[in-house]
C-alpha atoms as a PDB file:
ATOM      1  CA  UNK A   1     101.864  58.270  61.394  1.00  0.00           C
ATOM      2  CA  UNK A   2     102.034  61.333  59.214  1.00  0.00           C
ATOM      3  CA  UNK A   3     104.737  63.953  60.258  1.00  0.00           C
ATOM      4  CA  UNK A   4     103.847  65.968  57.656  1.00  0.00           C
ATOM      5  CA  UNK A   5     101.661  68.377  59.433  1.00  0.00           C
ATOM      6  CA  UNK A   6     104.052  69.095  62.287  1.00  0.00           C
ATOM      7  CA  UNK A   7     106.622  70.338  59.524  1.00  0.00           C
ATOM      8  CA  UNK A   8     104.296  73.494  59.556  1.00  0.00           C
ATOM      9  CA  UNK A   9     103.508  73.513  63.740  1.00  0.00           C
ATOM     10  CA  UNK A  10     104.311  77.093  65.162  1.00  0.00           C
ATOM     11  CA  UNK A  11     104.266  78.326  68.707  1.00  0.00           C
ATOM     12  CA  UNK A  12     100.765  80.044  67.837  1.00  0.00           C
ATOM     13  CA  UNK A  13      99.349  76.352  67.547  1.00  0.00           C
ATOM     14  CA  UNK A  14     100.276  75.777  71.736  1.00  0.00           C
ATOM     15  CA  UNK A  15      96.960  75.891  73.792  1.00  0.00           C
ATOM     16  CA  UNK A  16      97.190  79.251  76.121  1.00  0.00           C
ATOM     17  CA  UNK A  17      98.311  77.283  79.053  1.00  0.00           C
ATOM     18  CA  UNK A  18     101.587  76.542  77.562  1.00  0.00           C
ATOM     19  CA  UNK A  19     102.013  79.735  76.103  1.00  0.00           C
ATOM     20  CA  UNK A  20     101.642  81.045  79.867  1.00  0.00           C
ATOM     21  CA  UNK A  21     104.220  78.749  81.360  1.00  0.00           C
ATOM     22  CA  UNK A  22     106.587  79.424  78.678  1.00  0.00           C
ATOM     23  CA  UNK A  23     105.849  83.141  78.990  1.00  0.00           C
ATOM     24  CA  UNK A  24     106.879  83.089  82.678  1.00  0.00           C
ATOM     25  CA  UNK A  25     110.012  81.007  82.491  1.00  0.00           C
ATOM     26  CA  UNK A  26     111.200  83.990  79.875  1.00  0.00           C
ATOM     27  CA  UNK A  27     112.766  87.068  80.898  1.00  0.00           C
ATOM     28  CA  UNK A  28     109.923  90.096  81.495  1.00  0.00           C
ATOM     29  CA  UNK A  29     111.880  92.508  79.857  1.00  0.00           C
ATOM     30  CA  UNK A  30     112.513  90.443  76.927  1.00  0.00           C
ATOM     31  CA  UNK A  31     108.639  89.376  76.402  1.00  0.00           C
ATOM     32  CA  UNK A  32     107.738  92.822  76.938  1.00  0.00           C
ATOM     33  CA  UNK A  33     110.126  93.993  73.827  1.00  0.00           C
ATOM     34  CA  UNK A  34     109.273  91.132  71.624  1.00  0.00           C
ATOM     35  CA  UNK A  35     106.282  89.952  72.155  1.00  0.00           C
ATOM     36  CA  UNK A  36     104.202  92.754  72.732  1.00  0.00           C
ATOM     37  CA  UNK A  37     101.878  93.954  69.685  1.00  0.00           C
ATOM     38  CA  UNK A  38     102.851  90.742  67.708  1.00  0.00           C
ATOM     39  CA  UNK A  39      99.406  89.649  67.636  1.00  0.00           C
ATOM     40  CA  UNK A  40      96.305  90.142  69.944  1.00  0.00           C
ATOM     41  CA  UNK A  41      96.149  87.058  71.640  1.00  0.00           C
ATOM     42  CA  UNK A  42     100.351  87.791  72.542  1.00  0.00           C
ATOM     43  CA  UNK A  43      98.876  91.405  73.819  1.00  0.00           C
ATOM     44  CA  UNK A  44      96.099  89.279  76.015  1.00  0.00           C
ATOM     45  CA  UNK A  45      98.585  86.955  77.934  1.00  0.00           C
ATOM     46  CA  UNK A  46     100.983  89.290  78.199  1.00  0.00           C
ATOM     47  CA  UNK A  47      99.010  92.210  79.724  1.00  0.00           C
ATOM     48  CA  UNK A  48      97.085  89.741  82.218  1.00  0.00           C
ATOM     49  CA  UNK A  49      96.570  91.289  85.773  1.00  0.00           C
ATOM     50  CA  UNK A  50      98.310  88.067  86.833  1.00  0.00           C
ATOM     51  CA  UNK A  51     101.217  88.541  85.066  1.00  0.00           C
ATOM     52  CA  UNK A  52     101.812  92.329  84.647  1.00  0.00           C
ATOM     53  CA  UNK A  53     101.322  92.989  87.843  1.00  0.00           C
ATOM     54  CA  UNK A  54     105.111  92.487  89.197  1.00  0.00           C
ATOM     55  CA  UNK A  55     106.793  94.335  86.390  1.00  0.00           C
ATOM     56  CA  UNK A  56     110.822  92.607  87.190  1.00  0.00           C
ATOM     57  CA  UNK A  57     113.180  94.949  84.954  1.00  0.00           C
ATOM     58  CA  UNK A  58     116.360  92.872  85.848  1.00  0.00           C
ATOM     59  CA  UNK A  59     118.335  91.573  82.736  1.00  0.00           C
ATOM     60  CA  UNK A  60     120.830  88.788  82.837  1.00  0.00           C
ATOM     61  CA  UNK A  61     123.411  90.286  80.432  1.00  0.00           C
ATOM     62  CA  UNK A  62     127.365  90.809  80.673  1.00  0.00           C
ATOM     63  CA  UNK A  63     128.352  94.616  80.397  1.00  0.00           C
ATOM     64  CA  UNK A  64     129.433  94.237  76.528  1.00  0.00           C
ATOM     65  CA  UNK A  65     125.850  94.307  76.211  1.00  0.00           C
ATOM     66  CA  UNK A  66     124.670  97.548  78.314  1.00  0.00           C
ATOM     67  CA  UNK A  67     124.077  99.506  74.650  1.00  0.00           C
ATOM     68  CA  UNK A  68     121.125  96.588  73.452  1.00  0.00           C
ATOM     69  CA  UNK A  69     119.773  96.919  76.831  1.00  0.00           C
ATOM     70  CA  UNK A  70     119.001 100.710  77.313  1.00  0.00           C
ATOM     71  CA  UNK A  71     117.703 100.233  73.803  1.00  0.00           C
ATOM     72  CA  UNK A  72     115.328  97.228  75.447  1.00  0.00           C
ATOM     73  CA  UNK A  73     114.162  99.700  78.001  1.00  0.00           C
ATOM     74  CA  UNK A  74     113.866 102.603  76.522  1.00  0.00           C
ATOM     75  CA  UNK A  75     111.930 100.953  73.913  1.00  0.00           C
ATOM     76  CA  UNK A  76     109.765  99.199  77.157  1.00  0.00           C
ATOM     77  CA  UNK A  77     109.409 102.432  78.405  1.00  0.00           C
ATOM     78  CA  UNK A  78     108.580 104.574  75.247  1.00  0.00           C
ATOM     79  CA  UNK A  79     105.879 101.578  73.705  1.00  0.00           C
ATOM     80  CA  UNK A  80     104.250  99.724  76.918  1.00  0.00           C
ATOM     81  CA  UNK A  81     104.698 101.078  80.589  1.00  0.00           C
ATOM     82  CA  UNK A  82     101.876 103.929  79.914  1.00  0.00           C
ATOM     83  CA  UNK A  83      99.702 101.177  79.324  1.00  0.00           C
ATOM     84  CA  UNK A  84     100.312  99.270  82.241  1.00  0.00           C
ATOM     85  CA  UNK A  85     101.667 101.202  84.649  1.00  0.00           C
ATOM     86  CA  UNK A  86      98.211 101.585  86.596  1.00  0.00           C
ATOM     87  CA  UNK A  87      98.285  98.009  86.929  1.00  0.00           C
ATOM     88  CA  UNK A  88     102.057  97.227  88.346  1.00  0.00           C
ATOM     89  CA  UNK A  89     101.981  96.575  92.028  1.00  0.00           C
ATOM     90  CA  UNK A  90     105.509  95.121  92.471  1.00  0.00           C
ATOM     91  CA  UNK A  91     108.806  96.634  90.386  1.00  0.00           C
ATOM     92  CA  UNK A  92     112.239  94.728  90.585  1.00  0.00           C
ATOM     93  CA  UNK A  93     114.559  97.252  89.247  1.00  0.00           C
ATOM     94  CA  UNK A  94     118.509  97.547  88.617  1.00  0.00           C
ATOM     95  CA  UNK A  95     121.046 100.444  87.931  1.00  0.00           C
ATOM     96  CA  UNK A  96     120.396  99.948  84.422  1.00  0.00           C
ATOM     97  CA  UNK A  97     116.742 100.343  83.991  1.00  0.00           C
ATOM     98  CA  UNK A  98     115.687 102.571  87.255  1.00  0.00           C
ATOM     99  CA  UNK A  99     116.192 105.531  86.259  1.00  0.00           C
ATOM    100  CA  UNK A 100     113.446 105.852  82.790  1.00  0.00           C
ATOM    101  CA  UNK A 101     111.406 103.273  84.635  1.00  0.00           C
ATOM    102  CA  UNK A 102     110.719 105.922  87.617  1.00  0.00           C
ATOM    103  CA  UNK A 103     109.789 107.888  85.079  1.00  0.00           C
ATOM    104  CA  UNK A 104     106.056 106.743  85.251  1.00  0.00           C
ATOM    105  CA  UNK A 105     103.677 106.944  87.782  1.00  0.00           C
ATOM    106  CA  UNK A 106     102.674 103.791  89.425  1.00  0.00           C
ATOM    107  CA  UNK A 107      99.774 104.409  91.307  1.00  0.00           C
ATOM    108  CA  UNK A 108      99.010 100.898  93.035  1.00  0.00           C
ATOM    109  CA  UNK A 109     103.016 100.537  93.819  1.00  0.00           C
ATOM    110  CA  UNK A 110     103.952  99.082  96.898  1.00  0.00           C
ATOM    111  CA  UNK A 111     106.259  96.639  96.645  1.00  0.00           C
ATOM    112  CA  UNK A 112     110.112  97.741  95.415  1.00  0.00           C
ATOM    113  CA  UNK A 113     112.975  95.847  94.747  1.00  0.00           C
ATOM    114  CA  UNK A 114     116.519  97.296  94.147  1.00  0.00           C
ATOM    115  CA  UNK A 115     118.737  94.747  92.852  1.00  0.00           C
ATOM    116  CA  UNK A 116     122.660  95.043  92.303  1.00  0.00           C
ATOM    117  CA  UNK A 117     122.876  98.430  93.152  1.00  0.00           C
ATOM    118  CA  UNK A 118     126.003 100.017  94.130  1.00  0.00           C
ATOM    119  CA  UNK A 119     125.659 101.950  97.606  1.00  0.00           C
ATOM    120  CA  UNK A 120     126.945 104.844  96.823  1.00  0.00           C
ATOM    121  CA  UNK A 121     124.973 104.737  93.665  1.00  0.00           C
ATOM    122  CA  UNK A 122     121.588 103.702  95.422  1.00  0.00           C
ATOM    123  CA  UNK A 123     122.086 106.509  98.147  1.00  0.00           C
ATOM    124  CA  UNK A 124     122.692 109.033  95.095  1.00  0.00           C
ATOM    125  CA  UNK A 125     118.573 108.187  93.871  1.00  0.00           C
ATOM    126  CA  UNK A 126     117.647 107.497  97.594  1.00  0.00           C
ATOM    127  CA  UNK A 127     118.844 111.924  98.067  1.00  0.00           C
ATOM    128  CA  UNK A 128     118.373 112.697  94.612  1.00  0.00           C
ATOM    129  CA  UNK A 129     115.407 111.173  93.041  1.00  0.00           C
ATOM    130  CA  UNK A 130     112.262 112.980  94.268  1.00  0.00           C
ATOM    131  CA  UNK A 131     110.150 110.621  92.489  1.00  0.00           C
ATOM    132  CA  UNK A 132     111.950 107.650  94.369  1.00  0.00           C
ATOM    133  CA  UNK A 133     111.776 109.590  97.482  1.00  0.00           C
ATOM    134  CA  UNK A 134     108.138 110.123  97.102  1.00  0.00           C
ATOM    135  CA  UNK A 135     107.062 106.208  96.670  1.00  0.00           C
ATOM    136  CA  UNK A 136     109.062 105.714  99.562  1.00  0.00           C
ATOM    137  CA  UNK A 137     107.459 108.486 102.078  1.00  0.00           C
ATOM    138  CA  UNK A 138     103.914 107.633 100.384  1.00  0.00           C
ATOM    139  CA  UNK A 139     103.244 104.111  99.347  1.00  0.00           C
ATOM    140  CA  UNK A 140     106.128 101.113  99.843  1.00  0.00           C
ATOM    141  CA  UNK A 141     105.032  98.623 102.295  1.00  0.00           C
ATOM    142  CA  UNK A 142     107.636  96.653 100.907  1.00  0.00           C
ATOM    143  CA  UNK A 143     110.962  96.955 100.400  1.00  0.00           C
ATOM    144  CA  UNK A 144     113.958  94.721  99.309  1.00  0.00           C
ATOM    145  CA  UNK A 145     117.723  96.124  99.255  1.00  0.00           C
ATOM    146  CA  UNK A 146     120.441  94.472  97.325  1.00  0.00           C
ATOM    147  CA  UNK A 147     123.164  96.123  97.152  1.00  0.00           C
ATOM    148  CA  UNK A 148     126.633  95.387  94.945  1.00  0.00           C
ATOM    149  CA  UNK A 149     129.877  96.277  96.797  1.00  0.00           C
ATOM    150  CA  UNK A 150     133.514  95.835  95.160  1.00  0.00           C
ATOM    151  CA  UNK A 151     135.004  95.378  98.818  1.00  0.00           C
ATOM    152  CA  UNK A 152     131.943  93.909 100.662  1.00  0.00           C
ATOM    153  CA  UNK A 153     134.199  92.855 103.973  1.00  0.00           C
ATOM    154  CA  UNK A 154     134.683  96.391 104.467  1.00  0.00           C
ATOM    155  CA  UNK A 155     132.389  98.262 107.121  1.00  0.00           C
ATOM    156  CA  UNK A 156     130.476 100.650 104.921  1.00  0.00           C
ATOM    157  CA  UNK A 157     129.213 104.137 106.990  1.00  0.00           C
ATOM    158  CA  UNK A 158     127.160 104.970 104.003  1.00  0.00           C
ATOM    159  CA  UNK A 159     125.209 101.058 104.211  1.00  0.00           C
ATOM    160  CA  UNK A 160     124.596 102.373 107.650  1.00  0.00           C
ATOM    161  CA  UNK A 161     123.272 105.346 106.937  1.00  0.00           C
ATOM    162  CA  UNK A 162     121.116 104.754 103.772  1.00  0.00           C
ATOM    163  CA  UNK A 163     119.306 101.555 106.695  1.00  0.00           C
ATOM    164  CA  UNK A 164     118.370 104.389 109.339  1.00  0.00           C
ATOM    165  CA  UNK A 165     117.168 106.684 106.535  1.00  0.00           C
ATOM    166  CA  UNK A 166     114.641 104.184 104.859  1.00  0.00           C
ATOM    167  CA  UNK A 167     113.211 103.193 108.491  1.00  0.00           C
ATOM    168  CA  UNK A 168     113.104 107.403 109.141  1.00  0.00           C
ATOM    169  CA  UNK A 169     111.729 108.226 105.551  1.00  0.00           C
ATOM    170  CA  UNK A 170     108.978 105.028 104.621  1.00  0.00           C
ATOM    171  CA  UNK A 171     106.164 106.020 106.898  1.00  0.00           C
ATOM    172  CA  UNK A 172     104.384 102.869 105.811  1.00  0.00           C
ATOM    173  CA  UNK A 173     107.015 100.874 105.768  1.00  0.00           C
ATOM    174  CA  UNK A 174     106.112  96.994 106.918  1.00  0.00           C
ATOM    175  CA  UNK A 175     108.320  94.722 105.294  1.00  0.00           C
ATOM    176  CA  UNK A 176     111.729  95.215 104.774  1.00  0.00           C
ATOM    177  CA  UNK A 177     115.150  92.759 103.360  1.00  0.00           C
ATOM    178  CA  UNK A 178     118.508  94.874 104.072  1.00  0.00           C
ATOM    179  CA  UNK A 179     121.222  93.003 102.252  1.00  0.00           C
ATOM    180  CA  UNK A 180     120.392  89.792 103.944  1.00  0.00           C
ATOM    181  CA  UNK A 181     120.019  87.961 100.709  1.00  0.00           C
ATOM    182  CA  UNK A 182     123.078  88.975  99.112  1.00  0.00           C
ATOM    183  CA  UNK A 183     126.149  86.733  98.178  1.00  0.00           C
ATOM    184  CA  UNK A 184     128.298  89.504  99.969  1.00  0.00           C
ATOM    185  CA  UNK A 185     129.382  90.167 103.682  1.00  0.00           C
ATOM    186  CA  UNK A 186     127.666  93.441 103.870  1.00  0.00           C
ATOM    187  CA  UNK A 187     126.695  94.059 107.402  1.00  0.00           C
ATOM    188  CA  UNK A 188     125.045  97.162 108.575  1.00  0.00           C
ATOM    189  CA  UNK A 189     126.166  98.518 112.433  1.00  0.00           C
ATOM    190  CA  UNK A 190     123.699 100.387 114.681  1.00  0.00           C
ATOM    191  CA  UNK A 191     125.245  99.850 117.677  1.00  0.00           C
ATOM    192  CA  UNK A 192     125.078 103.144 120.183  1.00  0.00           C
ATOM    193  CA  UNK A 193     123.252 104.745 117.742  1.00  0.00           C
ATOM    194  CA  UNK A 194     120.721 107.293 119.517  1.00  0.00           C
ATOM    195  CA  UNK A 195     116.925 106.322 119.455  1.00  0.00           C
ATOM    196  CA  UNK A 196     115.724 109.252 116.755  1.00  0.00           C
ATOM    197  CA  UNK A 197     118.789 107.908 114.428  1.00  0.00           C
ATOM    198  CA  UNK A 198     116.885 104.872 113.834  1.00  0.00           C
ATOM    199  CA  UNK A 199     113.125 103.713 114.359  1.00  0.00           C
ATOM    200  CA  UNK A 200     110.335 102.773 112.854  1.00  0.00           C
ATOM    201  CA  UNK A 201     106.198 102.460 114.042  1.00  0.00           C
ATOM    202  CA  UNK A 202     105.118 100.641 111.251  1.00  0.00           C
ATOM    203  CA  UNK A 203     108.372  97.724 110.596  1.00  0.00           C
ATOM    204  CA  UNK A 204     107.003  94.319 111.075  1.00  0.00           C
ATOM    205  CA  UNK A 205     109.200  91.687 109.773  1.00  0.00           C
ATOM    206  CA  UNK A 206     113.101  92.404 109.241  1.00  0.00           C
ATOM    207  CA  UNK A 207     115.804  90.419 107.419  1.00  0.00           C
ATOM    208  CA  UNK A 208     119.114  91.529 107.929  1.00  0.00           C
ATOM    209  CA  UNK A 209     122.957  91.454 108.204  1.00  0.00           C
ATOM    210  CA  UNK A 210     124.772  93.001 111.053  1.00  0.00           C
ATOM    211  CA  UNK A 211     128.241  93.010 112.349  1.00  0.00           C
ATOM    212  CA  UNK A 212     128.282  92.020 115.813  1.00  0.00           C
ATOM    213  CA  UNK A 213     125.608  91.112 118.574  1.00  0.00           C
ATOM    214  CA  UNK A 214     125.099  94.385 120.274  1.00  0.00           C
ATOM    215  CA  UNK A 215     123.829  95.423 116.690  1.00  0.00           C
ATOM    216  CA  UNK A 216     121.100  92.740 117.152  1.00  0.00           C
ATOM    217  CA  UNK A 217     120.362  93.868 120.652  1.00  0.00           C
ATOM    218  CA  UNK A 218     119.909  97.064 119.711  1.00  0.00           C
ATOM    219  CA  UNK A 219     117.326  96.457 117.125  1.00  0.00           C
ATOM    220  CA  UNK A 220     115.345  94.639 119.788  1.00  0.00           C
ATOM    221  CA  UNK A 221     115.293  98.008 122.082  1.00  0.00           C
ATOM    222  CA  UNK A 222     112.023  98.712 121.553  1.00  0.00           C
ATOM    223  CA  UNK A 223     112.588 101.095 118.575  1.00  0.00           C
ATOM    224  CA  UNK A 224     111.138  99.105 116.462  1.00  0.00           C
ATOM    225  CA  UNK A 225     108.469  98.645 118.780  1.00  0.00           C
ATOM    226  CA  UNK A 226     105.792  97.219 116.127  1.00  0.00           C
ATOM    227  CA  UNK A 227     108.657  94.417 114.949  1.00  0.00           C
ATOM    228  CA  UNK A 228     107.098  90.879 114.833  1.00  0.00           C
ATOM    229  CA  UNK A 229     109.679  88.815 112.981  1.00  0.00           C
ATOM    230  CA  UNK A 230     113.031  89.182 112.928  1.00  0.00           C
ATOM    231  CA  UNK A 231     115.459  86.959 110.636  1.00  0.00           C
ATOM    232  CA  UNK A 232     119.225  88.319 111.140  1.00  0.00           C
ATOM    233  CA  UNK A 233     123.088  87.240 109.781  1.00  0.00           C
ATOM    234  CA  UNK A 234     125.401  88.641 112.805  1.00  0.00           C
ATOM    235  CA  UNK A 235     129.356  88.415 111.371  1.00  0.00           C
ATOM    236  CA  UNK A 236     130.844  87.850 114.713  1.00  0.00           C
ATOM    237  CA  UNK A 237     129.332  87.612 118.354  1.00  0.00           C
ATOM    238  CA  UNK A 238     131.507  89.615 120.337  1.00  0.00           C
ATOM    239  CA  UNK A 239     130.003  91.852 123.135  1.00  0.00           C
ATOM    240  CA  UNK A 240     128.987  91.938 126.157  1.00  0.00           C
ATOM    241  CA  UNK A 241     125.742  90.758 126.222  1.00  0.00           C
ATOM    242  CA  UNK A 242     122.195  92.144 128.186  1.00  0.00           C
ATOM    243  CA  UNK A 243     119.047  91.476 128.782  1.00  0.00           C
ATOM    244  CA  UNK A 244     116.125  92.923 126.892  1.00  0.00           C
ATOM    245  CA  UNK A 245     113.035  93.247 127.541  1.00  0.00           C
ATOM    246  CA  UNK A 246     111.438  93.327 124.041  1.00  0.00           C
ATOM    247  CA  UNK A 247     109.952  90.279 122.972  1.00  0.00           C
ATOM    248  CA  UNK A 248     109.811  89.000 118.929  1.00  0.00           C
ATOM    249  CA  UNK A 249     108.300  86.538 117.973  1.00  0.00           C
ATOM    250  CA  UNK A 250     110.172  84.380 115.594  1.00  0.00           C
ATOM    251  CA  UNK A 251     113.985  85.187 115.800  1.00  0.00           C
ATOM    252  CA  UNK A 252     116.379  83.572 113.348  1.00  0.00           C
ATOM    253  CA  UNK A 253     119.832  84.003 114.319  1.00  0.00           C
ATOM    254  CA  UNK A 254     122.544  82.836 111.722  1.00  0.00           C
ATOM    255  CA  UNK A 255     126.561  82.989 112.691  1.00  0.00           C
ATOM    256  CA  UNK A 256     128.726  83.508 109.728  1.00  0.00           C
END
């Protein structure tokens, strides 16, 4: 066999199915910075509908490296998301990237991500950031919150708070992961809070964490009155437990 000819193989020789899977084990934001406008047939697989169309801004980097990142997205930003921002219906975002990525107007938007987020931080945009604000009163359907706390065992008022405004703010509001996903104890507490501090007409599938079973009790009061599915973390049951009348139908109870 003659090896010769592999000697002078590229990745350019791959078929376009291979390019594709290799594309998507990559990081978006680093195919977006190096691979866009290398070629034309780069620029085709890369701007697919398929592909483009959940624009994930999360990097995998230690903090030594926060300098080569904002240059990554500001570059993204300045070069590519004008192109393609009409086509992005899901965004994954984290503290590093949110703010120039909000920057553009995403017109078919409605699924969000918020990833690593301080809650302080994350309630700062949630006030601040009309933009933000606005794709949350107008268009997310969808909405997952991950948020990064330095003392995660300790009962957060502003966790709380920042849950009962997103379920008072996102009129359409349908889907929506509070903190259940992350590696931290970060329960939210609504017990005895009064009805117009917390509801929603549109919610219809909750994941969550909450501190005790009252918490869960009270989210099946009928407040939520459109709820369908209902997966929940509850730190400790301890409470005095009634009856409710409001039925869901799948509930997923997990006891830390």
């Amino acid at each position: 066999m003659n090896t010769s000819n592999y000697n002078h193989l590229n990745i350019l020789d791959l078929p376009n199915e291979i390019l594709v899977m290799i594309i998507n084990k990559l990081n978006m934001a680093d195919v977006l910075y190096s691979l866009v406008d290398v070629n034309e047939r780069f620029n085709r697989l890369i701007f697919d509908p398929l592909y483009i169309h959940h624009l994930d801004m999360t990097i995998n980097s230690s903090l030594d490296h926060i300098i080569s990142i904002d240059k990554q997205i500001s570059s993204i930003c300045e070069i590519i998301l004008s192109r393609i921002q009409h086509q992005i219906k899901r965004l994954t975002v984290e503290p590093h990237s949110i703010k120039p990525i909000l920057s553009f107007n995403y017109f078919q938007l409605y699924s969000l991500s918020l990833v690593n987020f301080p809650e302080k931080i994350l309630l700062q945009y949630f006030t601040d950031d009309l933009i933000l604000h606005d794709l949350f009163a107008k268009q997310i359907t969808h909405l997952n919150i991950n948020i990064l706390n330095k003392t995660p065992k300790e009962y957060s008022i502003v966790r709380t708070y920042f849950f009962t405004s997103i379920l008072s703010l996102c009129k359409r509001l349908i889907n929506l992961n509070f903190c259940y996903f992350s590696n931290q104890n970060l329960p939210v507490s609504v017990y005895n809070l009064p009805p117009p501090n917390f509801m929603s007409l549109t919610l219809t599938n909750l994941k969550i964490h909450v501190e005790i079973i009252d918490d869960c009790l009270d989210l099946l009061d009928g407040r939520l009155n459109c709820l369908s599915t209902l997966i929940i973390k509850i730190t400790q049951i301890s409470s005095t437990i009634s009856n409710t009348d409001n039925i869901v139908s799948t509930i997923l109870v997990i006891v830390l």
